[in-house]
N, C-alpha and C. Protein backbone atom coordinates (compact mmCIF):
# COMPACT_ATOMS: atom_id res chain seq x y z
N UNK A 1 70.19 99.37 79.05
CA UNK A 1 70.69 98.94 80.34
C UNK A 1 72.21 99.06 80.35
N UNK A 2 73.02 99.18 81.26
CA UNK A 2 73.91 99.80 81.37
C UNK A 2 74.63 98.46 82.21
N UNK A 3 75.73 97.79 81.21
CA UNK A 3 76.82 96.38 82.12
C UNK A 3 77.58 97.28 82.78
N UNK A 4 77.82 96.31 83.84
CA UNK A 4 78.52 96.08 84.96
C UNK A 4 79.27 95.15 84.61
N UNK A 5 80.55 95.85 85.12
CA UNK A 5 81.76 94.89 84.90
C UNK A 5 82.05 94.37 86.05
N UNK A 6 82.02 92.56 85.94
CA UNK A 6 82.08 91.91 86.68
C UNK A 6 83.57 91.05 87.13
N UNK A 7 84.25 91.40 86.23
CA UNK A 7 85.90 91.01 86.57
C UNK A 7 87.01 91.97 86.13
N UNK A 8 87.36 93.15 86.42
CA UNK A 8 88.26 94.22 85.92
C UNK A 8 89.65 93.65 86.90
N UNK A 9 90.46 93.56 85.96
CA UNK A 9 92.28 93.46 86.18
C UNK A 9 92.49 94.14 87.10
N UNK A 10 93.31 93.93 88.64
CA UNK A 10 94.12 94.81 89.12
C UNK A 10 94.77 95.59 88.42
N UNK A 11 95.65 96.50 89.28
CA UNK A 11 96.55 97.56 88.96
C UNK A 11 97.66 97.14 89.41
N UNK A 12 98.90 96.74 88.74
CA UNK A 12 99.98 96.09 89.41
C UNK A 12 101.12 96.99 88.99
N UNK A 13 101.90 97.63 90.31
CA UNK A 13 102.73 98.78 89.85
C UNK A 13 104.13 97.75 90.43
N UNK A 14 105.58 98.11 89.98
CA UNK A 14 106.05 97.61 90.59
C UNK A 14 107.29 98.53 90.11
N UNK A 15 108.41 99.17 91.39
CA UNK A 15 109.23 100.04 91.27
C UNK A 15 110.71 99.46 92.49
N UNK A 16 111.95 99.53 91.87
CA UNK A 16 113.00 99.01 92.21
C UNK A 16 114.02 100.43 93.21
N UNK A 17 113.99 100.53 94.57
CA UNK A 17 114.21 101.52 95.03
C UNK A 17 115.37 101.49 95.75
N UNK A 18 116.91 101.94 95.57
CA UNK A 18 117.96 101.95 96.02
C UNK A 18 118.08 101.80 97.89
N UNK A 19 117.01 101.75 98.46
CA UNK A 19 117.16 101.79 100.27
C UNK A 19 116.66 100.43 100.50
N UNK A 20 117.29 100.48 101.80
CA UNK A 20 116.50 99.04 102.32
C UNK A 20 115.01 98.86 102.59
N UNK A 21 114.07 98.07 102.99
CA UNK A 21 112.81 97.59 102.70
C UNK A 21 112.38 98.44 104.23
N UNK A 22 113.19 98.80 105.55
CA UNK A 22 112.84 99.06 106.59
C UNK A 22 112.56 100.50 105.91
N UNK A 23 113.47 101.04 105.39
CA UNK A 23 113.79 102.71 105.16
C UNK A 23 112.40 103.24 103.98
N UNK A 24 112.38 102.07 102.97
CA UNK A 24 111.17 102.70 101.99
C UNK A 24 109.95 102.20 102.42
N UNK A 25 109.91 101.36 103.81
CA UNK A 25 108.88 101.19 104.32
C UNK A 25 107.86 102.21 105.13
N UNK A 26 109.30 102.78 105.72
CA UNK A 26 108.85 104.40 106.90
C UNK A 26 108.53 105.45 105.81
N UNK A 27 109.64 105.66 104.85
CA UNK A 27 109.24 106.94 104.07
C UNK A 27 107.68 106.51 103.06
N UNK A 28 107.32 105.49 103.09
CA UNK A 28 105.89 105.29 102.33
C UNK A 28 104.78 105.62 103.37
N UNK A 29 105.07 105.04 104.55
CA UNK A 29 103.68 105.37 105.42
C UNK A 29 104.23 106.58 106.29
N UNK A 30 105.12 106.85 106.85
CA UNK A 30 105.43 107.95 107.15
C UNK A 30 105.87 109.16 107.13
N UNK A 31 106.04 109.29 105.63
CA UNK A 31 106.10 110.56 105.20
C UNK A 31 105.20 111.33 103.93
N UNK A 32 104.63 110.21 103.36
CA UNK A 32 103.55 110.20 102.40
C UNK A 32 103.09 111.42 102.54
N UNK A 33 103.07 112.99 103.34
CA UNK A 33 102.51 113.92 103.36
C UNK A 33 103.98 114.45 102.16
N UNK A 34 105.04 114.03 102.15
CA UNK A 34 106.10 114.83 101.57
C UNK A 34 106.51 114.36 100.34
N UNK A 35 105.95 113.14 100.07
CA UNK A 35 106.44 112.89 98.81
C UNK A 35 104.94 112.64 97.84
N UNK A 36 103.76 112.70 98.40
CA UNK A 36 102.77 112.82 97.60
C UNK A 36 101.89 114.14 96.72
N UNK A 37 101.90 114.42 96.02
CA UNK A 37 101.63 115.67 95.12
C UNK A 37 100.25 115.86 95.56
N UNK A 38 100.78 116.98 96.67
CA UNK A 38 99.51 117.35 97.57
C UNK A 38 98.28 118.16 97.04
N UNK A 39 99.83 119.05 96.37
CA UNK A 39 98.87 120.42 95.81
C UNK A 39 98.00 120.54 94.54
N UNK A 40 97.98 119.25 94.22
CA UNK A 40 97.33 118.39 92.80
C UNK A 40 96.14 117.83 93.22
N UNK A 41 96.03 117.55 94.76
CA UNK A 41 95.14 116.03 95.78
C UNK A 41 94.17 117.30 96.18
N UNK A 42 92.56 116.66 96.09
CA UNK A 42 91.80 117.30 96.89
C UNK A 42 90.29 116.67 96.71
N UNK A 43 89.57 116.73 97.34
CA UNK A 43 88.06 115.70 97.46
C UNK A 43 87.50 116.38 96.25
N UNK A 44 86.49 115.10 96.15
CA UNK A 44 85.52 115.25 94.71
C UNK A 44 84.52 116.73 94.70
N UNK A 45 84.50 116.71 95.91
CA UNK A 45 83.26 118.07 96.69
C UNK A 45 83.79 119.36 96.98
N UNK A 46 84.81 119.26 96.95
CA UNK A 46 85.87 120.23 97.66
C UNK A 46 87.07 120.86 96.35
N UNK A 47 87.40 121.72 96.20
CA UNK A 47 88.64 122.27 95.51
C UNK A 47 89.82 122.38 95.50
N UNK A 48 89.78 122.38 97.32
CA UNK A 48 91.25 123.45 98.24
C UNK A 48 92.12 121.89 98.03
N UNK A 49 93.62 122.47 97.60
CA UNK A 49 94.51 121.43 97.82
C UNK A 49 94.94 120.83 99.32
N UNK A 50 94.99 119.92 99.92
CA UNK A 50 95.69 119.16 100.69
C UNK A 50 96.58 119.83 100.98
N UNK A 51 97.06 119.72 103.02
CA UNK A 51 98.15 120.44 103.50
C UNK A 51 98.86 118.80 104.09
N UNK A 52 98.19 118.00 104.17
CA UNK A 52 98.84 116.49 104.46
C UNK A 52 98.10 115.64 104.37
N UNK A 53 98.42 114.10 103.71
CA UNK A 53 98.19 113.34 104.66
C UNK A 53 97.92 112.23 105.83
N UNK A 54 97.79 112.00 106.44
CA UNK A 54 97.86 111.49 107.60
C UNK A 54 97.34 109.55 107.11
N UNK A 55 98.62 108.80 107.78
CA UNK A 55 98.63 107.53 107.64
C UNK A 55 98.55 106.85 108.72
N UNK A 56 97.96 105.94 109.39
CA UNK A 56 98.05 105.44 110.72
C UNK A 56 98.92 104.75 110.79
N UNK A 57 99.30 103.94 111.94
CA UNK A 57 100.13 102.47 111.76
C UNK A 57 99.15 101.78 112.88
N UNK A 58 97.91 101.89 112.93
CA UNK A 58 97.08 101.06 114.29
C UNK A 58 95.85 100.58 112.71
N UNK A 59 95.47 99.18 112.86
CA UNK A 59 94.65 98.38 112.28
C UNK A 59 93.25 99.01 112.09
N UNK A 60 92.38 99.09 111.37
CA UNK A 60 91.29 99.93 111.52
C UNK A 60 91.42 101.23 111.48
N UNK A 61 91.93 101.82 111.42
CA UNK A 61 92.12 103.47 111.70
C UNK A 61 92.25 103.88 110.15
N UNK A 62 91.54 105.10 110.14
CA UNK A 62 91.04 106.24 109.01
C UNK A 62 92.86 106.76 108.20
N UNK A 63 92.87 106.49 106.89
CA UNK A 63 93.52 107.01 106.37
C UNK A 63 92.65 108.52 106.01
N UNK A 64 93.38 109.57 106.13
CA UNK A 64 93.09 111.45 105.76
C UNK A 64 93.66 111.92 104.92
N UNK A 65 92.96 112.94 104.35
CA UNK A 65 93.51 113.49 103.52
C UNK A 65 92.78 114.85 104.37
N UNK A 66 94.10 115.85 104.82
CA UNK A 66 94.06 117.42 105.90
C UNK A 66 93.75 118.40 104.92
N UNK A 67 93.04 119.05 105.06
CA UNK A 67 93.13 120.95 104.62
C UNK A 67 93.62 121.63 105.85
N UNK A 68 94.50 122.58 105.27
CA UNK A 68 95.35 123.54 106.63
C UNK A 68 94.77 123.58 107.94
N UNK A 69 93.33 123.93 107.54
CA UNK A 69 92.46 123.69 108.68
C UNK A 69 92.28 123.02 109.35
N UNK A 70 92.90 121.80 109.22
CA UNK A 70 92.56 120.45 109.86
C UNK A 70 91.13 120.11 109.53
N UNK A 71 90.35 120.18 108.51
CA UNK A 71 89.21 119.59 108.50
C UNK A 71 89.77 118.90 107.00
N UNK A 72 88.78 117.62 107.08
CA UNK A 72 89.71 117.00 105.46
C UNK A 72 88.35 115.75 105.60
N UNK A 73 88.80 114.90 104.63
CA UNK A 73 88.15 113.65 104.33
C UNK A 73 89.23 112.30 104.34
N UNK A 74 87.96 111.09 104.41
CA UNK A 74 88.56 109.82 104.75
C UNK A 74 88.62 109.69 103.33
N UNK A 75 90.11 108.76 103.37
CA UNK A 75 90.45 108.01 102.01
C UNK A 75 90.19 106.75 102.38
N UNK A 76 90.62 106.02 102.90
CA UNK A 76 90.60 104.73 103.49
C UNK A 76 90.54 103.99 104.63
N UNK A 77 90.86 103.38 104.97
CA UNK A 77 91.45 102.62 106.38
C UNK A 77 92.21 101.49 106.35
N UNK A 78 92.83 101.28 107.35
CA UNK A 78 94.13 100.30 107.25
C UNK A 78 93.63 99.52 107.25
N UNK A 79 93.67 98.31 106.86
CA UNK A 79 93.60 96.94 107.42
C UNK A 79 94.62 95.65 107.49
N UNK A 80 96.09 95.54 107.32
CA UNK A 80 96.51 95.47 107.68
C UNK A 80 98.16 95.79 107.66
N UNK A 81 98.92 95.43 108.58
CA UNK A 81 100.12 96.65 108.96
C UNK A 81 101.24 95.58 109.36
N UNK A 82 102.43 95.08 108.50
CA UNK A 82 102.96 94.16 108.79
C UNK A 82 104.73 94.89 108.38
N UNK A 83 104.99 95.95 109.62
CA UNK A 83 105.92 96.21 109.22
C UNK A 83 107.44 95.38 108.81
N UNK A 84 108.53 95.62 108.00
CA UNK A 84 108.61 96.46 107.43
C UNK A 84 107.93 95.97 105.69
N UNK A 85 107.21 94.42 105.98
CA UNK A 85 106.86 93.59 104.57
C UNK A 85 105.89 94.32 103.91
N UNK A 86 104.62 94.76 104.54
CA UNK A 86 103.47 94.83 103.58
C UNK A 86 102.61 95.53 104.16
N UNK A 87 101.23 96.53 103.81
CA UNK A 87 100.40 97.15 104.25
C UNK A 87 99.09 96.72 103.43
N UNK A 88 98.06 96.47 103.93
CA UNK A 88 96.75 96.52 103.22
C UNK A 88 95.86 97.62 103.55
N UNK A 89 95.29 98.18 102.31
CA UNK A 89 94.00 99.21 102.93
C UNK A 89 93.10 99.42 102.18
N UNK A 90 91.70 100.22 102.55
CA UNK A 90 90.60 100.37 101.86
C UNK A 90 90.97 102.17 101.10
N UNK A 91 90.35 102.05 99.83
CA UNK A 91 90.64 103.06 99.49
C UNK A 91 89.22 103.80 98.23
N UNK A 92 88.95 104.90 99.05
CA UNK A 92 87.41 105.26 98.97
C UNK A 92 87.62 106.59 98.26
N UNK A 93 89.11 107.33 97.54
CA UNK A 93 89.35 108.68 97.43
C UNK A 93 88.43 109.11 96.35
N UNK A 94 87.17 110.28 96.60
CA UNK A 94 86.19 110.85 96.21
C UNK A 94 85.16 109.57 95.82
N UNK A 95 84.67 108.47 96.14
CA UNK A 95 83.71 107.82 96.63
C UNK A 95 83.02 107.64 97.90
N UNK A 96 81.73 106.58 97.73
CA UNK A 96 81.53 106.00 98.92
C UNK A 96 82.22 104.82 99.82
N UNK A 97 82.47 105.20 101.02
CA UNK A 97 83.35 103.98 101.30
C UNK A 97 82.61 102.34 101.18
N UNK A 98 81.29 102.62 100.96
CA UNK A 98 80.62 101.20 100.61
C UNK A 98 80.98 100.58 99.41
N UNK A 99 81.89 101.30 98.31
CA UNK A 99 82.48 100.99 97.34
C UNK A 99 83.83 100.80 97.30
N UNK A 100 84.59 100.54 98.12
CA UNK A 100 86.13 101.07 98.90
C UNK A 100 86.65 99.76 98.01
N UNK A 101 87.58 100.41 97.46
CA UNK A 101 88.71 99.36 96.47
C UNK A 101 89.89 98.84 97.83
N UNK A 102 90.78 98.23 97.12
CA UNK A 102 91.86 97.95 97.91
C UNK A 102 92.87 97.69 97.63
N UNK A 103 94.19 98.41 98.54
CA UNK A 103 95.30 98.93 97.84
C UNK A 103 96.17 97.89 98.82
N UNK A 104 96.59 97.39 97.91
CA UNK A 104 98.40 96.24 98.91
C UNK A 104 99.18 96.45 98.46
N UNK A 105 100.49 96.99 99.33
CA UNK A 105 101.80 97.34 98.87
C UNK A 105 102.24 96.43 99.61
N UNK A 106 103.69 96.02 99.45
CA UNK A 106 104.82 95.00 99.38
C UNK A 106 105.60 95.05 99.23
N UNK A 107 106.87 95.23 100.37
CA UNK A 107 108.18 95.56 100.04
C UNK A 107 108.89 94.55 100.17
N UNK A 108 109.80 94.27 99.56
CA UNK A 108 110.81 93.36 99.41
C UNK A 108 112.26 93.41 99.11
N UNK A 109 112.88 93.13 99.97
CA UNK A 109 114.43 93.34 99.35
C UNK A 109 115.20 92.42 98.79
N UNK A 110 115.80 93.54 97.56
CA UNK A 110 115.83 92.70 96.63
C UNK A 110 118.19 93.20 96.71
N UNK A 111 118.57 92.33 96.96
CA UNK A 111 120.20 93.01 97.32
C UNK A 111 119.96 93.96 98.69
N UNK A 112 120.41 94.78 98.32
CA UNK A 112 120.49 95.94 99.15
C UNK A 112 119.52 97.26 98.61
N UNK A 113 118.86 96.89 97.51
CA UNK A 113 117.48 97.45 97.33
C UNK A 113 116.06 96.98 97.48
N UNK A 114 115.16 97.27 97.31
CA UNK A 114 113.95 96.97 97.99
C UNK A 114 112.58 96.82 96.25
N UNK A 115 111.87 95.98 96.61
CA UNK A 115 111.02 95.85 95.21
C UNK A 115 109.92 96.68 95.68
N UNK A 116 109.48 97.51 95.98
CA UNK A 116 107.88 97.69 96.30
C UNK A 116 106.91 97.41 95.01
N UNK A 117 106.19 96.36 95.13
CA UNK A 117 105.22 96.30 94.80
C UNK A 117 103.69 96.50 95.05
N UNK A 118 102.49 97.84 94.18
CA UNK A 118 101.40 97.69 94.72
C UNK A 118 100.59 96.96 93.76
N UNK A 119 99.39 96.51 94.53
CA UNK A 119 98.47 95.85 94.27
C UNK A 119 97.48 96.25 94.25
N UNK A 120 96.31 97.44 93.12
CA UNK A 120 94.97 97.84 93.35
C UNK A 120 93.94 97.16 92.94
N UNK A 121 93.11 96.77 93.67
CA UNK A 121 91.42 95.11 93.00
C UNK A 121 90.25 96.01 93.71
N UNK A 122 89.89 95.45 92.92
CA UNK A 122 88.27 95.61 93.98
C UNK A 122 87.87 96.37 92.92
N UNK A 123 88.20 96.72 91.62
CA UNK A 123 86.77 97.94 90.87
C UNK A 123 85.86 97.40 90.04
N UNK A 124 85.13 96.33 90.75
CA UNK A 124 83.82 95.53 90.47
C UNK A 124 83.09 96.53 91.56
N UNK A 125 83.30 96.79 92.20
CA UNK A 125 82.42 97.39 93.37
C UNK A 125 82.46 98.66 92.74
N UNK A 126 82.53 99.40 91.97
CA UNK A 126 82.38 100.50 91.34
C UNK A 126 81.40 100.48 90.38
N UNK A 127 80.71 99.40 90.11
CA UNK A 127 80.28 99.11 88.92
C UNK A 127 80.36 99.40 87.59
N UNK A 128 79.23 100.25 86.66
CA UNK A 128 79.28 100.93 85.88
C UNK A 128 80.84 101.70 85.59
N UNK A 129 81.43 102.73 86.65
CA UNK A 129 82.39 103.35 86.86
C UNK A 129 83.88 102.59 86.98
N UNK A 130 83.76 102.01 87.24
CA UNK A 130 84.65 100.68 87.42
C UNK A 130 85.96 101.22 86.26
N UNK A 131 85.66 100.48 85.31
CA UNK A 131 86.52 100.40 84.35
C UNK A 131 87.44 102.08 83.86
N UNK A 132 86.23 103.32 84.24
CA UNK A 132 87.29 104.52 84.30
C UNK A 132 87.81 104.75 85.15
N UNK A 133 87.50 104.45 86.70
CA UNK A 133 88.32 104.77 87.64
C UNK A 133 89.61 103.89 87.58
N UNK A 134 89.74 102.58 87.19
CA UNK A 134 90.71 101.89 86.96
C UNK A 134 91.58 102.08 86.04
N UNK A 135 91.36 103.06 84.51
CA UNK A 135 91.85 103.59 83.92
C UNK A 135 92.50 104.81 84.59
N UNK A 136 91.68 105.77 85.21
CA UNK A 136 92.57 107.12 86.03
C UNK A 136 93.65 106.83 86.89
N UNK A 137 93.08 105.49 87.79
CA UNK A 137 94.00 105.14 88.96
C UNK A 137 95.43 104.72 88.49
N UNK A 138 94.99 103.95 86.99
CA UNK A 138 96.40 102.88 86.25
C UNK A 138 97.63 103.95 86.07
N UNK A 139 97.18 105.09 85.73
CA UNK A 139 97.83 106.53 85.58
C UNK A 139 98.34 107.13 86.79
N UNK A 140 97.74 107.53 87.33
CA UNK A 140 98.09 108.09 88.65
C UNK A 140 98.98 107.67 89.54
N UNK A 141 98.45 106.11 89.71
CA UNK A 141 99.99 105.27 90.78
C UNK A 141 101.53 105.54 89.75
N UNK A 142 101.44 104.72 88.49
CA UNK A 142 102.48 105.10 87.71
C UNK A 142 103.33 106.40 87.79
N UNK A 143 102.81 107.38 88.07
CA UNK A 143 103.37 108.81 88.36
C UNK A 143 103.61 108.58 89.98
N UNK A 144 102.75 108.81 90.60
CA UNK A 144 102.78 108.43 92.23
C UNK A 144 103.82 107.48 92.20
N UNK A 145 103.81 106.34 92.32
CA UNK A 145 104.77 105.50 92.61
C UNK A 145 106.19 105.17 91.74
N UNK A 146 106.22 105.38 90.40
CA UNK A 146 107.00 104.61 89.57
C UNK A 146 107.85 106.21 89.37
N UNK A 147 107.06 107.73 90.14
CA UNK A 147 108.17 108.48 89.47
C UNK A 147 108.54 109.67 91.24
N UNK A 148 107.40 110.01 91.33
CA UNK A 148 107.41 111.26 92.43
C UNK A 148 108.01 109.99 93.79
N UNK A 149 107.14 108.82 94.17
CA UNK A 149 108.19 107.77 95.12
C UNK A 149 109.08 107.82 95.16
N UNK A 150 109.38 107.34 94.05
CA UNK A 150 110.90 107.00 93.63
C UNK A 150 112.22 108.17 93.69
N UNK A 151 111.65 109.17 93.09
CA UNK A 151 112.61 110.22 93.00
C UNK A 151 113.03 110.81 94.91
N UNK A 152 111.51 110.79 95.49
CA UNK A 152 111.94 111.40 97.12
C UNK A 152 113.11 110.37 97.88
N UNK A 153 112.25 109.12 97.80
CA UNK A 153 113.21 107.83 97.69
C UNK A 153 114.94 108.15 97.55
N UNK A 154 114.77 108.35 96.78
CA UNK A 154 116.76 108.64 96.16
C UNK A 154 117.05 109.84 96.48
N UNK A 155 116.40 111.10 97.10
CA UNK A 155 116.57 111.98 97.65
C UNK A 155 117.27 111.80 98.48
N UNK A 156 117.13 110.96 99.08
CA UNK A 156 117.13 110.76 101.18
C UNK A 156 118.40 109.92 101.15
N UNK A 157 119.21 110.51 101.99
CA UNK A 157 120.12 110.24 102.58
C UNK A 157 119.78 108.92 103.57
């Protein structure tokens, strides 16, 4: 028989970013097609890299991940949108969304720089799988957030 892990640790990333909390608030949800490593990103079913993608700012609404084509898959959905402090969402990338983890970021300014902190829970609902996807993910934000963020981040004027 095969355990299920019934209490797995969040993922707690936390990165110190020279702009104010309004500015790394827009470039996280609104530009996330430019600073996320697209050409790396692509569904479990699928091969073709990602041409964007697409973040809402309306409650409920489908986070995407685009192929050039405009045909793509759901990653998540918002749930909630508290600019410029905090975002919550469901996050389903190459699962079922009946298994949808959940991702909270948190910005905070800290001086005249900003703390973003994320928050990934929920991989009890993965069961069995749980504990590797939480291992891949622990990796992935760390690069995502703590290096490719950060660096577009200090890009920007």
């Amino acid at each position: 028989m095969t355990e299920i892990a019934n209490d797995i640790d969040p993922i707690l990333k936390s990165v110190v970013i020279d702009k104010s909390p309004d500015a790394v608030f827009r470039f996280f949800v609104d530009h996330m097609s430019e600073w996320w490593p697209l050409e790396e990103s692509c569904d479990a079913t699928d091969n073709k890299p990602l041409a964007r993608i697409v973040f809402p700012r309306e409650i409920g609404q489908e986070i995407r991940g685009e192929y050039a084509d405009g045909t793509g898959f759901v990653i998540g959905r918002l749930r909630h949108f508290e600019e410029p402090r905090r975002i919550l969402f469901t996050w389903h990338w190459g699962w079922e969304p009946t298994e949808a983890t959940e991702v909270e970021v948190s910005f905070t300014a800290e001086g005249a720089a900003t703390r973003l902190d994320l928050v990934h829970r929920g991989w009890e609902k993965l069961g069995a799988r749980g504990p590797k996807e939480r291992r891949d993910h622990e990796g992935g934000w760390g690069l995502i957030i703590g290096e490719l963020f950060r660096a577009w981040c200090a890009a920007k004027k």
